[in-house]
Protein backbone atom coordinates (compact mmCIF):
# COMPACT_ATOMS: atom_id res chain seq x y z
CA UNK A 1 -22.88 3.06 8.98
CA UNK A 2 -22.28 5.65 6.05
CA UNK A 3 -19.20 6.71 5.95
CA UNK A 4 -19.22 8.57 2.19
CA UNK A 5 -18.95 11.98 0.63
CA UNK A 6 -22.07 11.92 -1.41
CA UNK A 7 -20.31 13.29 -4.76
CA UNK A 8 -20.54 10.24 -6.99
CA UNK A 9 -22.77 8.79 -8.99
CA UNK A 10 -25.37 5.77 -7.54
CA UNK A 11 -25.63 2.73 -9.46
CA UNK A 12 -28.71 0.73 -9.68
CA UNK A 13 -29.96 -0.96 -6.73
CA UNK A 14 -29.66 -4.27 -8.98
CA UNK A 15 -26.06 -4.02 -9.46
CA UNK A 16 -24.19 -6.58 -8.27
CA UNK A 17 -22.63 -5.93 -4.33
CA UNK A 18 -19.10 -6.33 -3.42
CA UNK A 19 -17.67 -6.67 0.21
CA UNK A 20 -14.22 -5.53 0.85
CA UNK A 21 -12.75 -7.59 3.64
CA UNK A 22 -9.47 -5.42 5.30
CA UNK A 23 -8.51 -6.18 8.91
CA UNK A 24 -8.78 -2.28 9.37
CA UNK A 25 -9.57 0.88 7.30
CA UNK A 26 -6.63 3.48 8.00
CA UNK A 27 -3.97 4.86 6.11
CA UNK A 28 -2.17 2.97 3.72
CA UNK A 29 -1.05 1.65 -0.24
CA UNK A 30 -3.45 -1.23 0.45
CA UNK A 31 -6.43 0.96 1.49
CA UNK A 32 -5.37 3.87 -0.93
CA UNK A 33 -5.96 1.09 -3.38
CA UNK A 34 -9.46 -0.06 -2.22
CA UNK A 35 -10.69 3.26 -1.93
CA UNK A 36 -9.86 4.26 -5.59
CA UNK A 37 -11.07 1.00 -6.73
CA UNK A 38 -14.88 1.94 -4.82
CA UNK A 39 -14.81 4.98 -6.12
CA UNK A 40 -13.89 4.24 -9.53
CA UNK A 41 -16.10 1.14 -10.42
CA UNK A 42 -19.87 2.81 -10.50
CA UNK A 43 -20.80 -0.85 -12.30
CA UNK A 44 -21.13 -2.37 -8.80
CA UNK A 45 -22.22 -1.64 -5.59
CA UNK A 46 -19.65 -1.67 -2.84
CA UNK A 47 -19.79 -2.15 1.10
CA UNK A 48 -16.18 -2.39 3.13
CA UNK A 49 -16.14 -4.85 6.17
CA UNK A 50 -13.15 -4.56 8.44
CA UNK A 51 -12.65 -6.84 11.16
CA UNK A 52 -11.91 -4.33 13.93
CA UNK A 53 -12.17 -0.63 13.36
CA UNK A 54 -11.50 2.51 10.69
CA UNK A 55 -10.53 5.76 11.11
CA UNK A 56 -11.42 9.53 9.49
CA UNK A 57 -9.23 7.58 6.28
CA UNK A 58 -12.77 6.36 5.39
CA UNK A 59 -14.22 9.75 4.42
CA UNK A 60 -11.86 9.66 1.24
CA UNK A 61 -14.86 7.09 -0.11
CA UNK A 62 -16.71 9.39 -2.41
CA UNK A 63 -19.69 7.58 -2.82
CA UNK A 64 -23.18 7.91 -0.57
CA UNK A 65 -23.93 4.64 -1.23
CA UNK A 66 -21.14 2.80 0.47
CA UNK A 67 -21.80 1.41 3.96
CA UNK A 68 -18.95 0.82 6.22
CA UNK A 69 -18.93 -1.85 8.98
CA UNK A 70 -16.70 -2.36 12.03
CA UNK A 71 -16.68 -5.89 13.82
CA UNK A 72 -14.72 -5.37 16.60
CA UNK A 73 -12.56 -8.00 16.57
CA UNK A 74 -10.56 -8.85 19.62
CA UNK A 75 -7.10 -10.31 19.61
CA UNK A 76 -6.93 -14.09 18.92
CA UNK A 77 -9.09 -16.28 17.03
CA UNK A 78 -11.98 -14.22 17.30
CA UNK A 79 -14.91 -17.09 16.72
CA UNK A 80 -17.93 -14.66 17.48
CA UNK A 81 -16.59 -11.84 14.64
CA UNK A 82 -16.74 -15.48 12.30
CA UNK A 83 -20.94 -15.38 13.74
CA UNK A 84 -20.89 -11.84 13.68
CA UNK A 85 -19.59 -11.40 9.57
CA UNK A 86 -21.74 -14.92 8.72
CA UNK A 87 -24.78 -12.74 10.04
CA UNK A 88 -23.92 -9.56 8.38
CA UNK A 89 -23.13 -11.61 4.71
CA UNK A 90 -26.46 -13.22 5.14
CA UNK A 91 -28.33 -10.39 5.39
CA UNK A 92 -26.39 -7.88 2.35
CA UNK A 93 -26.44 -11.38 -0.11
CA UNK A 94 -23.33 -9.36 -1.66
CA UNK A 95 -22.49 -10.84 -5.26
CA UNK A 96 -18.68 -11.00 -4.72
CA UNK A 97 -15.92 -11.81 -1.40
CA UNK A 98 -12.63 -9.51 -1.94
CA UNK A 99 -10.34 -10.23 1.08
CA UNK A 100 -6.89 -8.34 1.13
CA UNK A 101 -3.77 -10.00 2.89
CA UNK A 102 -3.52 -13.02 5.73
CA UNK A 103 -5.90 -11.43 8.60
CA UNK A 104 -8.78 -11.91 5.94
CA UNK A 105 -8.15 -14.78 3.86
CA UNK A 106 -10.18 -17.45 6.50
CA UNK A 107 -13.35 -15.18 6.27
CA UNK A 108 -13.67 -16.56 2.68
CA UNK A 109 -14.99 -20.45 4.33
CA UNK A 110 -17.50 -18.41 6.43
CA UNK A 111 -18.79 -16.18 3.31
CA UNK A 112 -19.02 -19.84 1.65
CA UNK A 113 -21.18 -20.86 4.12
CA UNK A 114 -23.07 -18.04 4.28
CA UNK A 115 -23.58 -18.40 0.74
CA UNK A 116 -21.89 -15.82 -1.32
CA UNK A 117 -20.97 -17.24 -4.96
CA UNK A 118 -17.55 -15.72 -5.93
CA UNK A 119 -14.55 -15.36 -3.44
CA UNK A 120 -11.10 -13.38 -4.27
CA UNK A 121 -8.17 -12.75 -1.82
CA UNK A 122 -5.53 -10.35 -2.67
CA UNK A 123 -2.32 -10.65 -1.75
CA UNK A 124 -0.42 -7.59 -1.27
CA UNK A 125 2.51 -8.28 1.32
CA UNK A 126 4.48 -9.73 3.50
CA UNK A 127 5.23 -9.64 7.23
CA UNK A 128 8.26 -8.50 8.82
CA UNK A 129 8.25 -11.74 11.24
CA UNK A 130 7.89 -13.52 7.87
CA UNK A 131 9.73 -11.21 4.82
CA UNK A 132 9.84 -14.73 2.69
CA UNK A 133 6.29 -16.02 3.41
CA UNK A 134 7.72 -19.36 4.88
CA UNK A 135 5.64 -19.56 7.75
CA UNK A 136 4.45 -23.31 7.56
CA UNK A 137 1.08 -22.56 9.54
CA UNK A 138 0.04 -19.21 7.51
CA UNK A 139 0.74 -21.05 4.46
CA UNK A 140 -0.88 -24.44 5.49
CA UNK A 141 -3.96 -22.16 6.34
CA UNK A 142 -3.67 -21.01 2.60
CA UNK A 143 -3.47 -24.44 0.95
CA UNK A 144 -6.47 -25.22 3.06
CA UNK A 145 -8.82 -22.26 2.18
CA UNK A 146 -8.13 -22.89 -1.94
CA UNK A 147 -11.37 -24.65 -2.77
CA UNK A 148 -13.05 -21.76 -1.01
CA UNK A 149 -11.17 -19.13 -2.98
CA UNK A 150 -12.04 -18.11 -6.61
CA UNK A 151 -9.09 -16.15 -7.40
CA UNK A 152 -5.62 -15.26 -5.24
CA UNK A 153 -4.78 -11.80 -6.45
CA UNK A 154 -0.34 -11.63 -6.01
CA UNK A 155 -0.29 -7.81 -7.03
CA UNK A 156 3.96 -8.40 -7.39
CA UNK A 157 5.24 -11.03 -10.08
CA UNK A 158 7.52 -11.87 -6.40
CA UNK A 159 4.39 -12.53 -4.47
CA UNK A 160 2.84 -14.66 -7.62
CA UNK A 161 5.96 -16.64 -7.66
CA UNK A 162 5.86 -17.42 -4.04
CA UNK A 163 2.42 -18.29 -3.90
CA UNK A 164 3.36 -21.01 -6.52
CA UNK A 165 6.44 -22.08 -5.70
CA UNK A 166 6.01 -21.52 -2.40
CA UNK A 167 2.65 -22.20 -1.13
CA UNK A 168 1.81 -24.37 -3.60
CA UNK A 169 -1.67 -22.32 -4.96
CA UNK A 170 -2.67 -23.82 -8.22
CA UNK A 171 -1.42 -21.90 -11.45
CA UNK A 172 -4.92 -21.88 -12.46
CA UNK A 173 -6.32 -20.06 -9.11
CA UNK A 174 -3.94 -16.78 -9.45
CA UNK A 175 -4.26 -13.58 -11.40
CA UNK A 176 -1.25 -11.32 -11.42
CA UNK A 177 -2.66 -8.26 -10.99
CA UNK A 178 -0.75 -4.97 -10.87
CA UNK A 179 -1.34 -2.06 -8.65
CA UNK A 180 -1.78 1.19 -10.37
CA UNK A 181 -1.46 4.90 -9.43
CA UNK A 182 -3.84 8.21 -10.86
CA UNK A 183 -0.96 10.18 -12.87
CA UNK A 184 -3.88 12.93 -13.39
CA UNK A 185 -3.30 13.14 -9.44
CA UNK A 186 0.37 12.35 -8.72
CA UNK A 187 2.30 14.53 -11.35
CA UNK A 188 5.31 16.35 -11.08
CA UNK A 189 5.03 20.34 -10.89
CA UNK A 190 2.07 20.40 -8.11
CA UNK A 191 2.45 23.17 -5.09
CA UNK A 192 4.11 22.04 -1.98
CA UNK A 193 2.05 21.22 1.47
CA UNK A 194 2.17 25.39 2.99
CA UNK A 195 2.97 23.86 6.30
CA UNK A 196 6.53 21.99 5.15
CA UNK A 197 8.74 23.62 7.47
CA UNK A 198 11.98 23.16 4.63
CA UNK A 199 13.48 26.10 2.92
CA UNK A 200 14.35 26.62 -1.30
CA UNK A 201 17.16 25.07 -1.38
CA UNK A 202 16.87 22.34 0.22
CA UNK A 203 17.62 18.21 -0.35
CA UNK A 204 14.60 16.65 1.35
CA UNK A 205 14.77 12.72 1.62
CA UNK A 206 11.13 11.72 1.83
CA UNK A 207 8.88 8.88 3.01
CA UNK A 208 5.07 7.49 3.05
CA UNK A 209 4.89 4.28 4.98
CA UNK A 210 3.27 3.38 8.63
CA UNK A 211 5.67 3.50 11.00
CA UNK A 212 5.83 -0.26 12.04
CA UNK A 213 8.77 -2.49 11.69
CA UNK A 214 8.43 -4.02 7.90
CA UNK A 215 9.07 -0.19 6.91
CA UNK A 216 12.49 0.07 8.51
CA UNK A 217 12.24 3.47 9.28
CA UNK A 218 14.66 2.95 11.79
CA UNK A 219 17.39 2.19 9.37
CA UNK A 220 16.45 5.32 7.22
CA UNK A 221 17.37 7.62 10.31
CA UNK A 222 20.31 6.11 11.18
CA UNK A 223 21.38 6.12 7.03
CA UNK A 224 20.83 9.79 7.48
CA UNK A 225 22.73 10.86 10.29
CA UNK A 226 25.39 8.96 8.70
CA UNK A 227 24.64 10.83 5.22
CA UNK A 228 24.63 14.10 7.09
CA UNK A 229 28.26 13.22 8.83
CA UNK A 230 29.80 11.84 5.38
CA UNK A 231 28.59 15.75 3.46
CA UNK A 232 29.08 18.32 6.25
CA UNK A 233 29.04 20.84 3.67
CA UNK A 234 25.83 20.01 2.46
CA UNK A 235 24.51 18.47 5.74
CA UNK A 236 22.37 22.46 7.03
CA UNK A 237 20.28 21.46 3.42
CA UNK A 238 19.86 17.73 4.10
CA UNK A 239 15.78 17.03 5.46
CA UNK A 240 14.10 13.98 6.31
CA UNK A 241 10.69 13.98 6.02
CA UNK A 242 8.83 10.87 7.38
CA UNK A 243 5.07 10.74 6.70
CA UNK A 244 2.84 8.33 8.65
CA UNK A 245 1.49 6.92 11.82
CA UNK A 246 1.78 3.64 13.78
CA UNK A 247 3.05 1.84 16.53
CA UNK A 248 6.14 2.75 16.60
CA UNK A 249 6.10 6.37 15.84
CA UNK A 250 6.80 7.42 19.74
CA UNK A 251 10.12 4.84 19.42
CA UNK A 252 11.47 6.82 15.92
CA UNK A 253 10.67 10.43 17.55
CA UNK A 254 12.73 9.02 20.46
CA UNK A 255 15.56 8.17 17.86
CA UNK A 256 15.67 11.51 16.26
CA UNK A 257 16.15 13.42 19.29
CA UNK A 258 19.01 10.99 20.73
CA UNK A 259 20.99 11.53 17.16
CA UNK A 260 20.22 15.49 17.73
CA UNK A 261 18.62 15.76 14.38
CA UNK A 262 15.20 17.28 15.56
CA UNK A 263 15.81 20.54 13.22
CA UNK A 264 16.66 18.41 10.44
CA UNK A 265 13.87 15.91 10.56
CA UNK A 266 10.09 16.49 10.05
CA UNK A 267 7.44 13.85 11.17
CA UNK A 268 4.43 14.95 10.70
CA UNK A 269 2.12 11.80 11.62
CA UNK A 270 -0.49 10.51 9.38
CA UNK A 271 -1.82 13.18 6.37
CA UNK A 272 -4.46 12.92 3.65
CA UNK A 273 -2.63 15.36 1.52
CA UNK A 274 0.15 13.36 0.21
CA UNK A 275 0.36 14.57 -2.85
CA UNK A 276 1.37 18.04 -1.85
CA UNK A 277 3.79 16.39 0.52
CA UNK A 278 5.72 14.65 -2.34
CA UNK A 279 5.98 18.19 -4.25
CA UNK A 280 8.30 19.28 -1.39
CA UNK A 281 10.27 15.90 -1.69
CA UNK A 282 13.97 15.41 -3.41
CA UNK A 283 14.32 11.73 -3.41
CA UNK A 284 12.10 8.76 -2.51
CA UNK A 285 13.54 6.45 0.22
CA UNK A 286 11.96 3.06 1.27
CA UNK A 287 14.35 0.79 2.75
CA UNK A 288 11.21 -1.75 4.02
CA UNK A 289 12.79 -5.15 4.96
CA UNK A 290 9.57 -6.60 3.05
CA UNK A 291 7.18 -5.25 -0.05
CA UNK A 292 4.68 -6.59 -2.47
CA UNK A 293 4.54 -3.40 -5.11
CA UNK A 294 4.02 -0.22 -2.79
CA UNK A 295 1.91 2.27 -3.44
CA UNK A 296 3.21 5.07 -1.91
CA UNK A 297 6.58 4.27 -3.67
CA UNK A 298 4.14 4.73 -7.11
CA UNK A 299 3.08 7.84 -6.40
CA UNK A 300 6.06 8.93 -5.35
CA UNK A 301 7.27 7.84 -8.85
CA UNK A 302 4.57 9.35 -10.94
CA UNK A 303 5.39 12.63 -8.99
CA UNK A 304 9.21 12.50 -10.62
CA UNK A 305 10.79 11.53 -7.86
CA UNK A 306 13.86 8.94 -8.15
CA UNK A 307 14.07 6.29 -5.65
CA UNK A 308 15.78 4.93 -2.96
CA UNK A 309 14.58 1.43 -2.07
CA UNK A 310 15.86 -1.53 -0.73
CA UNK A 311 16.18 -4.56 -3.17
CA UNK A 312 13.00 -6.66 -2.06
CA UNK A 313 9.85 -8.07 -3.13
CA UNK A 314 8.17 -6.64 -6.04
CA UNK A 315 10.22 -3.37 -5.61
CA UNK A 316 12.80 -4.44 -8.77
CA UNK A 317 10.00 -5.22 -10.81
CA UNK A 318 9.09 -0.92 -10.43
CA UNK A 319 12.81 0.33 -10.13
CA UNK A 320 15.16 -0.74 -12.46
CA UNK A 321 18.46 0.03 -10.48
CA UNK A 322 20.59 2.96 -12.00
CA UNK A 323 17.65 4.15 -14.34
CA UNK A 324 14.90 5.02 -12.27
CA UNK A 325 16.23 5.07 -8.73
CA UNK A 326 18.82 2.52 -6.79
CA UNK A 327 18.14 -0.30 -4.70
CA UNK A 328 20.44 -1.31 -1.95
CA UNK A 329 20.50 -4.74 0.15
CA UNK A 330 18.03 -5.21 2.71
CA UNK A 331 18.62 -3.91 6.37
CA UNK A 332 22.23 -2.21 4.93
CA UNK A 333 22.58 1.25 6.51
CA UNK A 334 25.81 1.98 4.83
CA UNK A 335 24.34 1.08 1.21
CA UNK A 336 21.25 3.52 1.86
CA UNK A 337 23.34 6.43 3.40
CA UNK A 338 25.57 6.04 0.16
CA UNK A 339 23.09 5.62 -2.72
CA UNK A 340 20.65 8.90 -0.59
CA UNK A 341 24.27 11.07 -0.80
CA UNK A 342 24.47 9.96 -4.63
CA UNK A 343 21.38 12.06 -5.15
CA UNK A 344 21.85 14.27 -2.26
CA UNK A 345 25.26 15.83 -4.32
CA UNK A 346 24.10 15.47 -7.50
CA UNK A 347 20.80 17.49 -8.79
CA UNK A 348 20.98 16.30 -12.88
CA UNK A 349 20.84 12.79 -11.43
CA UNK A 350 17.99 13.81 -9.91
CA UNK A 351 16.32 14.90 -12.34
CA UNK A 352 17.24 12.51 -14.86
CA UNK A 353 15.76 9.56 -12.95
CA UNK A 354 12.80 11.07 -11.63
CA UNK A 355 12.26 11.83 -15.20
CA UNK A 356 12.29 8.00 -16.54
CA UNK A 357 10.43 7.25 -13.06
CA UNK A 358 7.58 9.62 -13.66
CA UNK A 359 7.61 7.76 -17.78
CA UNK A 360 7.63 4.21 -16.24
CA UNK A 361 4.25 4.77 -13.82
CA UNK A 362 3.00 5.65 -17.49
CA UNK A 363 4.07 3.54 -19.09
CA UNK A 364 3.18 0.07 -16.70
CA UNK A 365 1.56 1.33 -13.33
CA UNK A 366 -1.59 3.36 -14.68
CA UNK A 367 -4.84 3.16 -12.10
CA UNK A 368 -6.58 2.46 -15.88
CA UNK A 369 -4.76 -0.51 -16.15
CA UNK A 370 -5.42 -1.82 -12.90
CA UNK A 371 -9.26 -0.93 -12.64
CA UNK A 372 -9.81 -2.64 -15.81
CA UNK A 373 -8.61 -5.79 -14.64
CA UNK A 374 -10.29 -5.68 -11.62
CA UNK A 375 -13.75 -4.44 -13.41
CA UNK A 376 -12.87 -7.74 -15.66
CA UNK A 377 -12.36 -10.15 -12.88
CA UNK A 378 -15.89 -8.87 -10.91
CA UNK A 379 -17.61 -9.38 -14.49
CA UNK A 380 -16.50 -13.05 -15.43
CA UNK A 381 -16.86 -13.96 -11.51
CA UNK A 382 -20.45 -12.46 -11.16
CA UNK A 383 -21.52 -13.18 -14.53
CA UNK A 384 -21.18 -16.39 -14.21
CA UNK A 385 -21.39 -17.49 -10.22
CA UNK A 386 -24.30 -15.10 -9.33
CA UNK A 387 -26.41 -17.37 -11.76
């Protein structure tokens, strides 16, 4: 199935194909990333596989010639989706394998055996249940799958370390591979989404993250009720705007209206227009209990927005603490409620580090950056396995 705006070029029909693996195709820094990557590399062809299902996200793909496939893929072990993508590889012969976190990484054996050359995973996260990675079985399962692996993309120096030190992956096997954001898009000055209920005026503590447990979101709400209660003279201007979908959205809308803060918090659900949402933000909060280098936190960055963030994965290696934002322990309610009100009271601090945030996406994040070493990585693979 098609599931493209036809709007960009068509390469040749001899260029070389590459499936992306995801476990689903919704919103998200991981899928954000795929998507720009398709649309941005016209040198290959492009297909996206994802093990159960996708959503209207899909339709950001701007290319007609990018098919989209759902396999269906029932809780568990799922043996006939193994048949079902072994069929599928067979029959598109795709040049290239790229996999993105755990739920994909054991498709690369059955691509081997279906007999496609070159084989990359990407690495891009951790679980909540497992914020370190120590999980003896998920990493055994990695150890195993290395001689069916090209490449094991860490996008964080935190998540290269760990798959070294950690899981033991040969030096040799990773690429360190940073993720990068469009500052042509995301830049600071844009006009605000119309439908942002907040007034002139106003502090707005913002967020872009699914709401599912790694993301913390609970902590943020409680860190704001308490920020609210600590600044009652500022608390009628203090907003919380929480952008996303997921499991456990019914569970934080439950939250909100048990602290009484339903005029003072906005959650909109899942949007496609996040970019006009971040025009309307003041500060930048993510206090996820585990990262790899988020995207949303990027573009929040390239936008001039300072950060909030708690002090975790590749997070540190973005936000230097005190220049660009401030990082607070992980899970600590009182730390975020104090470093949001250091920004909430204080507008030239605001300003200042959104400033050097905006210059450091620049400077080291840049999509260029990022698609080059990607476009690099498909070259030397297919150049030299597709023979």
């Amino acid at each position: 199935m098609n599931a493209s705006v036809p709007h960009l070029a068509t390469p040749a029909a001899s260029a070389p194909l590459v499936v992306h693996l995801v476990y689903s195709l919704g919103v998200g820094g991981l899928e954000t990333l795929l998507v720009d990557c398709i649309n941005r590399m016209p040198a290959y062809r492009h297909a996206v596989v994802c093990l159960t299902g996708y959503t209207t996200f899909a339709d950001r793909i701007q290319r007609a010639d990018v098919e989209l496939y759902a396999l269906g893929k029932p809780p568990g072990l799922g043996l006939r989706t193994h048949l079902a993508f072994w069929r599928l590889m067979r029959r598109l012969r795709p040049a290239l394998l790229h996999t993105y976190n755990l739920s994909a990484l054991e498709y690369a054996f059955t691509a081997t055996l279906a007999g496609v050359p070159a084989r990359i995973h990407a690495e891009h996260g951790r679980d909540a249940s497992d914020p370190h990675g120590l999980n003896p079985k998920h990493n055994f399962l990695r150890r195993r799958l290395v001689p069916f692996v090209d490449r094991f993309i860490p996008v964080s120096e935190d998540l290269q370390r760990w798959l070294g030190d950690v899981v033991r992956i040969p030096a040799a096997k990773t690429l360190f591979i940073k993720n990068g954001v469009d500052t042509d898009r995301y830049a600071p000055g844009g006009s605000a989404a119309p439908d942002s209920p907040w007034q002139a005026g106003d502090v707005v503590i913002g967020t872009v993250a699914r709401i599912q447990d790694v993301k913390n979101h609970r902590a943020l709400v409680d860190a704001f009720a308490r920020l609210r209660a600590d600044m009652p003279a500022l608390a009628p201007r203090l907003k919380l705007t929480i952008v996303g979908d997921g499991p456990l959205l019914p569970a934080l809308r439950a939250q909100v209206a048990a602290l009484g803060l339903q005029d003072a918090v906005w959650l909109p659900g899942a949007r496609a227009d996040i970019q006009a949402l971040l025009q309307s933000f003041s500060v930048f909060a993510l206090p996820s209990l585990a990262e790899g280098t988020p995207v949303s936190m990027l573009e929040a960055m390239a936008c001039g927005l300072p950060v909030v963030a708690s002090r975790v994965g590749g997070i540190p290696e973005v936000v230097v603490d005190g220049v660009q934002g401030l990082l607070v322990p992980v899970d600590d309610v009182g730390a975020l409620a104090q470093a949001l009100g250091r920004y909430a009271g204080d507008a030239a601090l605001r300003a200042q580090h959104g400033a050097r945030a905006r210059a450091r996406i620049e400077e080291r994040f840049s999509m260029r950056a990022m698609l080059a070493a990607y476009g690099a990585l498909y070259d030397g693979l297919c150049g030299h396995k597709g023979r």
